[in-house]
Protein backbone atom coordinates (compact mmCIF):
# COMPACT_ATOMS: atom_id res chain seq x y z
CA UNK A 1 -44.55 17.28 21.33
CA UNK A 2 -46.93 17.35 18.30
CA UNK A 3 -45.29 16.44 15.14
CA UNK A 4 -47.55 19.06 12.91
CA UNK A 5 -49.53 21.96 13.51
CA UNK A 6 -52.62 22.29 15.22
CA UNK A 7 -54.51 21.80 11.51
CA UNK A 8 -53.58 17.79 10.99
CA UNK A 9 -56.87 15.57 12.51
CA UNK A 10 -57.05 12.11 12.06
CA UNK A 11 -59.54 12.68 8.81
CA UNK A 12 -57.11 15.07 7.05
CA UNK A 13 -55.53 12.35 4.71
CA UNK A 14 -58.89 12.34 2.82
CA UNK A 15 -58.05 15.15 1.03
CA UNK A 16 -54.98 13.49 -0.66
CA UNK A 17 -55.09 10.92 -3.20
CA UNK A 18 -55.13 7.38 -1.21
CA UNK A 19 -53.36 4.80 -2.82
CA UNK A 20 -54.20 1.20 -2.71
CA UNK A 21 -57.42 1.74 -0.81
CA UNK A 22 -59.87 -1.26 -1.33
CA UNK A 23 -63.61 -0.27 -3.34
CA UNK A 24 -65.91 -0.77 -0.39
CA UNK A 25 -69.05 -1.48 -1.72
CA UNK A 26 -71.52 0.33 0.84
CA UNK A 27 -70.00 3.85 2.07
CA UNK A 28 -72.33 4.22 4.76
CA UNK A 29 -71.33 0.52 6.10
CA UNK A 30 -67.42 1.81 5.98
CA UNK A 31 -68.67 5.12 8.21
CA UNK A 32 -70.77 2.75 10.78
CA UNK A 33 -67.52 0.35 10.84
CA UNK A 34 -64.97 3.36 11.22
CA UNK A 35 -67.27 4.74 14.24
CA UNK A 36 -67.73 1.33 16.12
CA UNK A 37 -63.99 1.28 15.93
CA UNK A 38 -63.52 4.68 17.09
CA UNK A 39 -65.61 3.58 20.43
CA UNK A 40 -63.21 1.14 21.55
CA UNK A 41 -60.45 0.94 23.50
CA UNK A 42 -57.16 1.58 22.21
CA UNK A 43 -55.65 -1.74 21.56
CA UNK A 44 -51.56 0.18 22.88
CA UNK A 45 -51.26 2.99 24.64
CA UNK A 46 -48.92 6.23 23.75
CA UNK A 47 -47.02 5.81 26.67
CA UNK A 48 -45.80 2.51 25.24
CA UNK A 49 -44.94 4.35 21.95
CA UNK A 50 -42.65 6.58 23.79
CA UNK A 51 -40.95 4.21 24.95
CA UNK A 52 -40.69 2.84 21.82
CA UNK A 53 -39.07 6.14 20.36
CA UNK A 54 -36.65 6.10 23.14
CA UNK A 55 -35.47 2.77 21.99
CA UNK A 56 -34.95 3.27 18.84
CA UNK A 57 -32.95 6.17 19.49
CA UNK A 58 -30.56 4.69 21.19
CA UNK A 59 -30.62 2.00 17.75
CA UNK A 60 -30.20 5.50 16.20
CA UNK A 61 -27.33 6.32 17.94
CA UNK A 62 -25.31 2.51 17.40
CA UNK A 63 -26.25 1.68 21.20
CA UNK A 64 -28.64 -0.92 20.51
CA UNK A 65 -30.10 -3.43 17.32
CA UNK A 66 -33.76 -3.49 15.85
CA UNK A 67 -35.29 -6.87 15.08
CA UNK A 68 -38.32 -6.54 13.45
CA UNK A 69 -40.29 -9.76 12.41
CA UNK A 70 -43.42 -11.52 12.24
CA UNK A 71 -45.43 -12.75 9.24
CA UNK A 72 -46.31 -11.83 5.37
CA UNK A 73 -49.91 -11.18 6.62
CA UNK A 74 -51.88 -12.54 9.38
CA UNK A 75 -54.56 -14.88 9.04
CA UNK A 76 -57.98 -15.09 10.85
CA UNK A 77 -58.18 -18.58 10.25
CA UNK A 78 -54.29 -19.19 11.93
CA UNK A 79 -55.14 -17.84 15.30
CA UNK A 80 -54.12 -19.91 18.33
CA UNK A 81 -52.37 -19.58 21.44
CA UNK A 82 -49.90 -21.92 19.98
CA UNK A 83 -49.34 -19.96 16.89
CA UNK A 84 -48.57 -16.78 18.71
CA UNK A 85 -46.06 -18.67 21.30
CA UNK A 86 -43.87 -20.02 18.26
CA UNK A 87 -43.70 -16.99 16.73
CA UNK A 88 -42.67 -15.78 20.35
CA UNK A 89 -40.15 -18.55 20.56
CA UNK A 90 -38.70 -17.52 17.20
CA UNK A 91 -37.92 -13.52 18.08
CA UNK A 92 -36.49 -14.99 21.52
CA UNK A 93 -34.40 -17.32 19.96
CA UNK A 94 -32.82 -14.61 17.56
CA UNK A 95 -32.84 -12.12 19.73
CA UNK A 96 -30.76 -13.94 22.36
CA UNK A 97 -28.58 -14.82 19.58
CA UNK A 98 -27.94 -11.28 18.22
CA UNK A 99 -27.57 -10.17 22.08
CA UNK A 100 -24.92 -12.87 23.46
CA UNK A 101 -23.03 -13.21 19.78
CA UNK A 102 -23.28 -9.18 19.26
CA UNK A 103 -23.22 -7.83 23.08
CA UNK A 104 -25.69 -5.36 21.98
CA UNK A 105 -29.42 -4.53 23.43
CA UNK A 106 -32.16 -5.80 20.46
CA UNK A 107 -34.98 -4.02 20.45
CA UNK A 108 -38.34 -6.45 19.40
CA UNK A 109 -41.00 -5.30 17.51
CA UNK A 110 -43.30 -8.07 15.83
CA UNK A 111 -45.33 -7.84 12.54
CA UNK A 112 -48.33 -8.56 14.72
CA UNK A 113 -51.70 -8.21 15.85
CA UNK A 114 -52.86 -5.88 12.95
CA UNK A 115 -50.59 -6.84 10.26
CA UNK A 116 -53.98 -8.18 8.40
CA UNK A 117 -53.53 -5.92 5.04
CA UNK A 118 -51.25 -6.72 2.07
CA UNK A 119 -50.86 -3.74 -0.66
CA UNK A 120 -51.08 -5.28 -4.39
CA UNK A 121 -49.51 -4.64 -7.67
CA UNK A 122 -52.90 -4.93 -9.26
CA UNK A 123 -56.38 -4.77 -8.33
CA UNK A 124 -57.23 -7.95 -10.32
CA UNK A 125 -55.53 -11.33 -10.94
CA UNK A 126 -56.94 -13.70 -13.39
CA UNK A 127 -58.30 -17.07 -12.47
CA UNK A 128 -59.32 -19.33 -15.27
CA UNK A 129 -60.67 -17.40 -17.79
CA UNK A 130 -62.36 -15.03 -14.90
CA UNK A 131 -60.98 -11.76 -13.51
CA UNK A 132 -61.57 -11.60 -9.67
CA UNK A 133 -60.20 -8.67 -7.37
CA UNK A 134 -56.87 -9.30 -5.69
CA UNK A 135 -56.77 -10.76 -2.31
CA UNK A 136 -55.47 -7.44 -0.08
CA UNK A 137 -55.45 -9.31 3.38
CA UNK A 138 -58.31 -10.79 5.63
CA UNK A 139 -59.27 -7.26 7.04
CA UNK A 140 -59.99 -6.50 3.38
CA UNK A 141 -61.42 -9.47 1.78
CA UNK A 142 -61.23 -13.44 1.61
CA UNK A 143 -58.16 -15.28 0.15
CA UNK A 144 -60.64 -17.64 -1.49
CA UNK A 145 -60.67 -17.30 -5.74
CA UNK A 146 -64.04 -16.24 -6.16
CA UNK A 147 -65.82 -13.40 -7.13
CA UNK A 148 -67.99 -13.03 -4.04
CA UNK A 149 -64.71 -13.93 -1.05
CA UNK A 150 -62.94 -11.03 -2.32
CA UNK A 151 -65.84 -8.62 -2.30
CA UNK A 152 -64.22 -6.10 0.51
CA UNK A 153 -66.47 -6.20 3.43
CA UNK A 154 -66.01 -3.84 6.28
CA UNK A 155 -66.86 -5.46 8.76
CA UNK A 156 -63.55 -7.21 8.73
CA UNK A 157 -62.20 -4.32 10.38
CA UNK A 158 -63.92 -5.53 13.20
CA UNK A 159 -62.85 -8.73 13.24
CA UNK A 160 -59.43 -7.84 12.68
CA UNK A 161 -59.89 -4.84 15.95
CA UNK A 162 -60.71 -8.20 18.11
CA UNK A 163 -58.27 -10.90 16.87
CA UNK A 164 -55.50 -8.32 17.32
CA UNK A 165 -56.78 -7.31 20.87
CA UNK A 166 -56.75 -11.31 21.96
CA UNK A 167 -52.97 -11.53 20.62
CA UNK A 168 -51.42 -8.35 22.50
CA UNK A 169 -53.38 -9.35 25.48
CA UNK A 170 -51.41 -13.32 25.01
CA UNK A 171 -48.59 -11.48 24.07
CA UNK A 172 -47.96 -9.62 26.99
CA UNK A 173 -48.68 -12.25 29.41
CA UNK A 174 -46.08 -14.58 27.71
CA UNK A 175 -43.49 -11.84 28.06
CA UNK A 176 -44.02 -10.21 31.29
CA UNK A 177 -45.37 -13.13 33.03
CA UNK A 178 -42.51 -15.68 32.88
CA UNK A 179 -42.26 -17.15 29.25
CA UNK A 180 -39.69 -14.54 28.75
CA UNK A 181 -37.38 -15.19 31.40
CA UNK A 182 -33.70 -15.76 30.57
CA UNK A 183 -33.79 -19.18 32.33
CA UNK A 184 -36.28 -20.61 30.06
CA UNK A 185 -34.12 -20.13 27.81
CA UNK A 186 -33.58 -23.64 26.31
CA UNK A 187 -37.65 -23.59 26.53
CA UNK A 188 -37.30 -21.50 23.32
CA UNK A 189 -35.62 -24.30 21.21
CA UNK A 190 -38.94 -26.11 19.01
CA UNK A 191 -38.64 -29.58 18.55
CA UNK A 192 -38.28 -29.92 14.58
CA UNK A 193 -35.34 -27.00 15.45
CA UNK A 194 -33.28 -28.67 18.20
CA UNK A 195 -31.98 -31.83 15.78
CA UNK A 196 -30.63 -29.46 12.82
CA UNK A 197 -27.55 -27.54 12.95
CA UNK A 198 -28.83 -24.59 14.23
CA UNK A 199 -30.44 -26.25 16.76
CA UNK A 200 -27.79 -27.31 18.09
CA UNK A 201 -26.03 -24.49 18.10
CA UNK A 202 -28.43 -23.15 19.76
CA UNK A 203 -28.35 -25.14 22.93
CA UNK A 204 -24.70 -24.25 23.44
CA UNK A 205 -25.46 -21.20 23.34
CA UNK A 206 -28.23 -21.64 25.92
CA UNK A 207 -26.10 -23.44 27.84
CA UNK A 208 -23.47 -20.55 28.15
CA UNK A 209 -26.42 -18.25 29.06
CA UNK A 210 -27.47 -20.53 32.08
CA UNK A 211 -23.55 -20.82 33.13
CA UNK A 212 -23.08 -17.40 32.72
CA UNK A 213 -26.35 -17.03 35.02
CA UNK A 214 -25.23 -19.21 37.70
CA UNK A 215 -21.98 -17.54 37.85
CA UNK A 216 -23.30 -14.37 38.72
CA UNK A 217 -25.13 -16.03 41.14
CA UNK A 218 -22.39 -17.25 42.59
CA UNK A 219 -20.62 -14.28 42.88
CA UNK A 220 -23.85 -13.15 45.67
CA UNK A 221 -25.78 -10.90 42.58
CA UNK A 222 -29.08 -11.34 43.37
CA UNK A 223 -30.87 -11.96 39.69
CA UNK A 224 -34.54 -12.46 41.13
CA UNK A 225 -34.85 -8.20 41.19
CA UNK A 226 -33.50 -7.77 37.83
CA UNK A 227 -36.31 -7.25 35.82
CA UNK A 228 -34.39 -7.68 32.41
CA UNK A 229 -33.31 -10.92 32.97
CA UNK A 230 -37.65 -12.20 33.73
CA UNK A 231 -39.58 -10.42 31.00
CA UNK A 232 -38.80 -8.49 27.91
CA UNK A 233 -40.41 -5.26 26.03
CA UNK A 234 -41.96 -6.47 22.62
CA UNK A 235 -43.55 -3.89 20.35
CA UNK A 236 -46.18 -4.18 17.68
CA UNK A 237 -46.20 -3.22 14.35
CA UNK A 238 -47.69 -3.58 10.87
CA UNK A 239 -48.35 -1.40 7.90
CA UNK A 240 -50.23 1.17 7.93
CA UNK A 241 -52.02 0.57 4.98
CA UNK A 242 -56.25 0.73 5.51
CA UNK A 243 -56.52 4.34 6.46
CA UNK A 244 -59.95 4.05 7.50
CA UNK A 245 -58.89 1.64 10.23
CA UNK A 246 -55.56 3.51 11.02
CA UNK A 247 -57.41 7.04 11.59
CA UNK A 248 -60.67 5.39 14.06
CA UNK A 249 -57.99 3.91 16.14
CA UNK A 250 -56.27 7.41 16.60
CA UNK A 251 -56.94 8.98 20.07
CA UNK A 252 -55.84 12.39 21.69
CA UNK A 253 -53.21 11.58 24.23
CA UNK A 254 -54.36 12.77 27.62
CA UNK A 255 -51.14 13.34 29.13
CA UNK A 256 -49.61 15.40 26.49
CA UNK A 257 -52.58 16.25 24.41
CA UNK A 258 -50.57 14.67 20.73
CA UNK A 259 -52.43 12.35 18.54
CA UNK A 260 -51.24 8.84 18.29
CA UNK A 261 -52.42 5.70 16.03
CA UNK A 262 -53.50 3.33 18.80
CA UNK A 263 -53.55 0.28 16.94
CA UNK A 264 -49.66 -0.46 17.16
CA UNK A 265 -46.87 0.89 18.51
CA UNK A 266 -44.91 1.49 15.58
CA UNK A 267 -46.21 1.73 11.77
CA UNK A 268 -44.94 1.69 8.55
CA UNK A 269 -45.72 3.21 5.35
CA UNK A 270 -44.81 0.60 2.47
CA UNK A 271 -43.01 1.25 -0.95
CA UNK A 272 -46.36 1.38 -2.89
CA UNK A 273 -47.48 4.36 -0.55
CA UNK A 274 -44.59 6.76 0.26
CA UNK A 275 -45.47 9.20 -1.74
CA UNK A 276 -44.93 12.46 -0.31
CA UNK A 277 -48.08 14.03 -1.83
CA UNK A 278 -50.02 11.16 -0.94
CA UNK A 279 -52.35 10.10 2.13
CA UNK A 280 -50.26 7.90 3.94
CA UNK A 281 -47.59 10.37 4.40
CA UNK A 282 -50.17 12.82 4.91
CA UNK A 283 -51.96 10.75 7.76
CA UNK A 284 -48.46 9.64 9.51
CA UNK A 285 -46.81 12.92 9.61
CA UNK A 286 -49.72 14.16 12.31
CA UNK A 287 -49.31 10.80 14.68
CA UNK A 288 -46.41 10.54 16.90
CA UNK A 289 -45.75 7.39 17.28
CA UNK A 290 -42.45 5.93 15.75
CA UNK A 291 -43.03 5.73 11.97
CA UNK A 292 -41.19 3.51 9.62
CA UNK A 293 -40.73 3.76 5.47
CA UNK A 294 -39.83 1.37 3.03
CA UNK A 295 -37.25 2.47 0.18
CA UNK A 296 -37.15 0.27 -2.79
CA UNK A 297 -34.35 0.47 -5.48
CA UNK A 298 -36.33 3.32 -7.18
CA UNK A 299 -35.91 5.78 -3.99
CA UNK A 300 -33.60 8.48 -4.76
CA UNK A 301 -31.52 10.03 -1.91
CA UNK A 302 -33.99 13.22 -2.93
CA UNK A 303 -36.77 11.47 -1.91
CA UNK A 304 -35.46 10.02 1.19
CA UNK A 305 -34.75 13.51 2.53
CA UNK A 306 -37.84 14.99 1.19
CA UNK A 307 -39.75 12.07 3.17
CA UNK A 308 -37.23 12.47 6.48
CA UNK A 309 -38.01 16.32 6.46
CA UNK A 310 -42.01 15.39 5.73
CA UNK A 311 -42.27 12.76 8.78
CA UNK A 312 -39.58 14.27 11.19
CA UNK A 313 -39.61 18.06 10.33
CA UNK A 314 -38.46 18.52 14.46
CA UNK A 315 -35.47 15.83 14.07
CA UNK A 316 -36.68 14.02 16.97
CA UNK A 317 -34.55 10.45 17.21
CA UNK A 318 -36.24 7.88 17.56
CA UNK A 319 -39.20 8.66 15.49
CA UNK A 320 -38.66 7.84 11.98
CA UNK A 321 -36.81 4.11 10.40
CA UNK A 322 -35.95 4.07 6.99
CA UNK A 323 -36.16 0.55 5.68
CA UNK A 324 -34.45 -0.09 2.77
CA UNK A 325 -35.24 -3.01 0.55
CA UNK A 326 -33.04 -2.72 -2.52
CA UNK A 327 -32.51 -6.19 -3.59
CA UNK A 328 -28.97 -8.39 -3.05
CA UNK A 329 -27.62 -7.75 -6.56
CA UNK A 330 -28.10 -3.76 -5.88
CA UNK A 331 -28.02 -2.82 -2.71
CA UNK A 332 -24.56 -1.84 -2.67
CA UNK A 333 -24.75 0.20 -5.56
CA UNK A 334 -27.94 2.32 -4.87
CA UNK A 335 -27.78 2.11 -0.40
CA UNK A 336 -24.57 4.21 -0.29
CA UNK A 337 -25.85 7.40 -1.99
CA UNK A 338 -28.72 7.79 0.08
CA UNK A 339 -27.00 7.17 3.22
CA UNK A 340 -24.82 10.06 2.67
CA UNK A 341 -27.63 12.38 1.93
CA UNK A 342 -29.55 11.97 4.95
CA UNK A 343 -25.65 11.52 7.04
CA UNK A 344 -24.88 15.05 5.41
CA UNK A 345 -27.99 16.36 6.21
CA UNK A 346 -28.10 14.99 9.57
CA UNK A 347 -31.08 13.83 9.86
CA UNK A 348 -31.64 11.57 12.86
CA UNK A 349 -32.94 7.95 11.34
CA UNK A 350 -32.91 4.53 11.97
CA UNK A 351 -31.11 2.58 9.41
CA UNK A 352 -32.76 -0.96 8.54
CA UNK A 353 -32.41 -3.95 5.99
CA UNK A 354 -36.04 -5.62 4.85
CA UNK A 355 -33.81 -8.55 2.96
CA UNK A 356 -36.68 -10.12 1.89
CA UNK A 357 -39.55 -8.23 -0.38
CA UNK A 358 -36.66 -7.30 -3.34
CA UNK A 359 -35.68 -10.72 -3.31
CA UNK A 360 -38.67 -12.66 -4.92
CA UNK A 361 -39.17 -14.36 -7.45
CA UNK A 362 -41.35 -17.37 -9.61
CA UNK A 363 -40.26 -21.08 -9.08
CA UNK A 364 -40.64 -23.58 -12.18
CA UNK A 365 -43.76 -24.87 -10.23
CA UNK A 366 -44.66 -21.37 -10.12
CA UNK A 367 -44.85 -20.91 -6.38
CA UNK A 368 -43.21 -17.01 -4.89
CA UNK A 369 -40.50 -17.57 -2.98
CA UNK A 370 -36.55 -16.60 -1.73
CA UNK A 371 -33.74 -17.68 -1.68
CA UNK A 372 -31.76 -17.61 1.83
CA UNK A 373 -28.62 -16.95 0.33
CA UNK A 374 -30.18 -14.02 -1.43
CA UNK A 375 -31.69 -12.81 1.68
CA UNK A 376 -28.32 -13.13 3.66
CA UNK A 377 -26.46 -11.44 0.26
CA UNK A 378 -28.77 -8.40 0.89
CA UNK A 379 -28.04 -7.82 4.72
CA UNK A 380 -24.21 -8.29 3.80
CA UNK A 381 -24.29 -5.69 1.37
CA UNK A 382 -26.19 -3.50 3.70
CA UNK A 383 -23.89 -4.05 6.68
CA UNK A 384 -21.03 -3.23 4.09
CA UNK A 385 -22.85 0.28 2.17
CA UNK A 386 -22.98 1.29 5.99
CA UNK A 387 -19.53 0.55 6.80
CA UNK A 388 -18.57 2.74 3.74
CA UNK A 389 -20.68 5.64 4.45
CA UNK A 390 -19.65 5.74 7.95
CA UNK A 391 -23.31 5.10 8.98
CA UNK A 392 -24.53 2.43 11.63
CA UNK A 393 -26.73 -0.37 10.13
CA UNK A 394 -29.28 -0.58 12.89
CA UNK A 395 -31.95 -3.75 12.27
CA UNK A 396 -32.99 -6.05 10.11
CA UNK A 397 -37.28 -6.46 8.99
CA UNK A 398 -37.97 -10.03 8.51
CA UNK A 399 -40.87 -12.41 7.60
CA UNK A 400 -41.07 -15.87 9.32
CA UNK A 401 -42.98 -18.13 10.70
CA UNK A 402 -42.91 -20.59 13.54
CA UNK A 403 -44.34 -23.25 12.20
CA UNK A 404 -42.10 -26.10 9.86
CA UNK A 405 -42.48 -24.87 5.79
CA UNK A 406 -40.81 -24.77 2.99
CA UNK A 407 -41.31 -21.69 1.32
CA UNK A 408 -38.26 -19.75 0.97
CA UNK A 409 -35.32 -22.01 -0.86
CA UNK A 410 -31.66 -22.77 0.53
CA UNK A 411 -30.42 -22.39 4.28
CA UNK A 412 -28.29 -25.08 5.98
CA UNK A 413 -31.41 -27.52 5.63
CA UNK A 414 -31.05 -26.43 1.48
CA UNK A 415 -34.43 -26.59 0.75
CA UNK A 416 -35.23 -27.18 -2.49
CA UNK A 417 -37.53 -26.11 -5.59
CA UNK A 418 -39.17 -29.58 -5.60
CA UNK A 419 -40.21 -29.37 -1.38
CA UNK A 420 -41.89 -25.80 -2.02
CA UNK A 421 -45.38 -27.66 -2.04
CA UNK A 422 -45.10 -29.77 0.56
CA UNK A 423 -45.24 -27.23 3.46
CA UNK A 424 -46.55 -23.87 1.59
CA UNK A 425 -49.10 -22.47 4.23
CA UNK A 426 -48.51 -18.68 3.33
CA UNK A 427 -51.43 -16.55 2.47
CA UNK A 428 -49.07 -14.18 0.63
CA UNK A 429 -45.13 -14.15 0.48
CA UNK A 430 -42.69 -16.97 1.21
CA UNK A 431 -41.45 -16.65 4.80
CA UNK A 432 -38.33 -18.12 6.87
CA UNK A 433 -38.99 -21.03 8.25
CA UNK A 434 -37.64 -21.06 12.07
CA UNK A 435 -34.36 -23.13 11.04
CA UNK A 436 -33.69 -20.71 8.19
CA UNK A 437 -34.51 -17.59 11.08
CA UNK A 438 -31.94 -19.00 13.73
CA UNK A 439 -29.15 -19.33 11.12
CA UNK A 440 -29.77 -15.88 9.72
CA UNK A 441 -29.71 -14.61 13.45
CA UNK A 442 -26.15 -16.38 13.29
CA UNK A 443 -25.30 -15.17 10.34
CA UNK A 444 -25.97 -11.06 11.61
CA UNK A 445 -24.53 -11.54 15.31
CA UNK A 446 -21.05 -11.94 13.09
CA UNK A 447 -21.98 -9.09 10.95
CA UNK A 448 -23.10 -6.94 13.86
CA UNK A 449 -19.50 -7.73 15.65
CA UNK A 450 -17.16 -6.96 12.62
CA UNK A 451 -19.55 -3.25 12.27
C-alpha cells in the first residue's frame, strides 16, 4: 500500500530545500554517479522491509524490543571480515541478554552497510590557521585535514554501493548459516570481554542458555527444525542523509507496485533534517519502507505529530520510530509531553531512546566523548517518562564498536579522561566499547522487566 499519491517519484525531493547536502564540484559527474547506481541491483529487497514493518509492530504494540546499533560512521579503510563478525558478536551478545533477562523477542537492526554519511554542524572547521570543509563521511569526502581529501567526490557513492554490498552479503551468511545459532552461544564472548565483569556474567548466562537447551532436549523436543534457535533476522539501517544516493537506489516493487529505498531496510531521518518542509521528509514520506526520526530536546509534541501525520498519514504500525534523543539531565522533563500527544492522538509509533548523541561533550584533552553513566541516566529516564505516560518504551539506538577503545568514559572498567588517547579509533563520535555494550544490555534487561 503506497504511502502517498501517485505524484511522489524518487526525484520529487528536489524541489524542497535539501539540507546538509555536500557542494559536489562537477554536476554532470553527480548525474553519471546517480545513474550507474540506479543500474544496479538493489543491495535489500522490499520483501525484507515488510517484514521489517511487521516487526516493529509488534515492538509497537509492547510484544517485542528494538535494538538498534552499529557504528558513528563506517569507514572504507575498517572493512574486514573480522570487523563485521565483532560487531556481529556484540548485537548477539546484547541481544541474548535483553531476550533471556527480559523474556521478550529483540528485534536487530545494525547501523550498517551504508551508514557512510555523518550530517555536520558546520560546513567548515578550522585547522591551523586554514579553513577546510568538514569531514561528512567517506561516501562524501576524506577524513584527512586537507583542502584537497575533503573535496566531495562522487564517485564515493560507488565505493560506498560496493563495500556495503560485500557486508550484507557476510552478514547474512554469518546469521543464517550457523554463526547465529543459539549453541554458539559462548562463541559470542571476545577475548578482552570474557576476563571483566561482564564477561563473566556473561558466560553464566550462556551457560543457562545451553542447560536450558539440553533440557528441552531431554524432554524429546526436537531443536534441529526450529529455525529460531539456528539463525536470526538482522536488519540494516543508516541515515538517510545523501539524497542523491538514497533516491538511485529506489526501485518500483514488482509485487505490489510501491516504491521502496533499496539500500537498507530501515532509514532514518536525523535531527538536522526533520524538517517537515524539507527534502528528507519530502523524499521518505513516498518510500515504504520502515522510517525512523530523531527528536532532539528542541522537538515540540507539535512537531512530532505534524511529522507522524507527514510520514504515516495511513497509521500503518510498524512504519514509522520516533527516536528521541533528549539528553540525561532533560529527558524526563521534555519526553513526557510528547508522548501524550502522539498517545492522545493515537498515532501508531515506535518509541526509542538514542542515549548517546545528547550526551557529548569536550574532554580537557579535547577529545568528544560520553559518559556511560550519562548514557545509562538517559535510558532510565526514558524507561521512567514512558512508565508515566502509560506508553511502552520500545528500543534503544546505540553506537559501538567491537573492537577494544576507550572513547566513551566510565562503565564497570571506569575508563578514564587520561586513557581517551590510547584507543581512540573513531572517525566521528565516541562509541561503546563492547564491555561498556554488554553492561548496558544488563543494565536495560532490568529496566525492560520492571516496565
Amino acid at each position: 500500500m503506497a504511502v502517498t499519491g501517485s505524484t511522489w517519484s524518487p526525484s520529487s525531493w528536489r524541489t524542497y530545500a535539501a539540507a546538509q547536502q555536500p557542494e559536489w564540484p562537477s554536476a554532470e559527474r553527480v548525474e553519471a554517479v546517480r545513474a550507474q547506481l540506479a543500474a544496479m541491483p538493489p543491495l535489500v529487497f522490499a520483501g525484507e522491509a515488510r517484514a521489517l514493518s511487521e516487526a516493529l509492530a509488534k515492538v509497537g504494540e509492547g510484544g517485542a524490543f528494538l535494538l538498534q546499533a552499529g557504528d558513528c560512521v563506517e569507514s572504507f579503510y575498517e572493512f574486514s571480515a573480522i570487523a563485521i563478525r565483532e560487531k556481529l558478536k556484540i548485537m548477539l551478545q546484547m541481544a541474548a541478554v535483553l531476550t533471556y533477562g527480559a523474556t521478550l523477542p529483540v528485534v536487530k537492526v545494525g547501523r550498517i552497510a551504508g551508514q557512510f554519511v555523518k550530517p555536520r554542524s558546520s560546513p567548515l572547521e578550522r585547522v591551523g590557521d586554514e579553513e577546510i570543509p568538514s569531514f561528512r563521511g567517506h561516501m562524501v569526502n576524506g577524513d584527512a585535514p586537507t583542502r584537497e581529501a575533503r573535496r566531495p567526490d562522487p564517485d564515493r557513492m560507488l565505493q560506498g554501493y560496493h563495500q556495503s554490498a560485500a557486508t550484507l552479503n557476510l552478514v547474512r551468511a554469518f546469521t543464517k548459516g550457523g554463526f547465529a545459532d543459539l549453541n554458539q552461544v559462548h562463541m559470542w564472548n571476545q577475548e578482552f570481554v570474557a576476563s571483566s565483569p561482564q564477561g563473566r556474567r556473561y558466560e553464566q548466562l550462556a551457560s543457562e542458555i545451553e542447560r536450558a537447551l539440553r533440557f528441552m532436549a531431554a524432554c524429546g523436543i526436537d531443536l534441529r527444525d526450529e529455525p529460531q534457535l539456528h539463525q536470526v533476522d538482522y536488519w540494516t539501517s543508516h541515515e538517510g542523509l545523501l539524497l542523491e544516493y538514497e533516491e538511485a537506489l529506489t526501485r518500483r516493487d514488482s509485487l505490489t507496485g510501491d516504491w521502496y529505498d533499496c539500500s537498507a531496510h530501515m532509514l532514518w531521518i536525523g535531527e538536522r533534517t526533520r524538517q517537515p518542509d524539507g527534502a528528507h521528509v519530502g523524499f521518505f514520506a513516498g518510500v515504504n519502507n520502515p522510517i525512523g526520526v530523531k527528536l532532539g530536546p528542541t522537538a515540540t509534541p507539535e512537531e512530532a505529530l505534524e511529522l507522524c501525520e507527514r510520514l504515516n498519514p495511513q497509521r500503518l504500525s510498524g512504519r514509522l520510530t520516533l527516536i528521541t534523543r533528549m539528553g540525561s539531565e532533560r529527558v524526563f522533563e521534555l519526553l513526557p509531553p510528547i508522548l501524550r500527544a502522539v498517545r492522545e492522538a493515537e498515532q501508531p509509533v515506535v518509541w526509542v531512546c538514542d542515549p548517546m548523541h545528547a550526551n557529548v561533550f569536550t574532554s580537557s584533552s579535547g577529545r568528544k566523548t560520553r559518559h556511560f553513566d550519562r548514557v545509562l541516566g538517559e535510558i532510565e529516564g526514558f524507561f521512567a517518562a514512558h512508565r508515566q505516560a502509560g506508553t511502552w518504551p520500545g528500543g534503544v539506538h546505540l553506537e559501538f564498536t567491537g573492537d577494544d577503545v576507550t572513547e566513551c568514559l566510565g562503565g564497570s572498567e571506569d575508563v578514564q579522561e587520561a586513557q581517551l588517547d590510547s584507543r581512540y579509533m573513531s572517525l566521528c563520535d565516541p562509541r561503546l566499547n563492547a564491555r561498556q555494550s554488554l553492561d548496558l544490555a544488563f543494565r536495560i534487561a532490568e529496566l525492560m522487566r520492571s516496565a
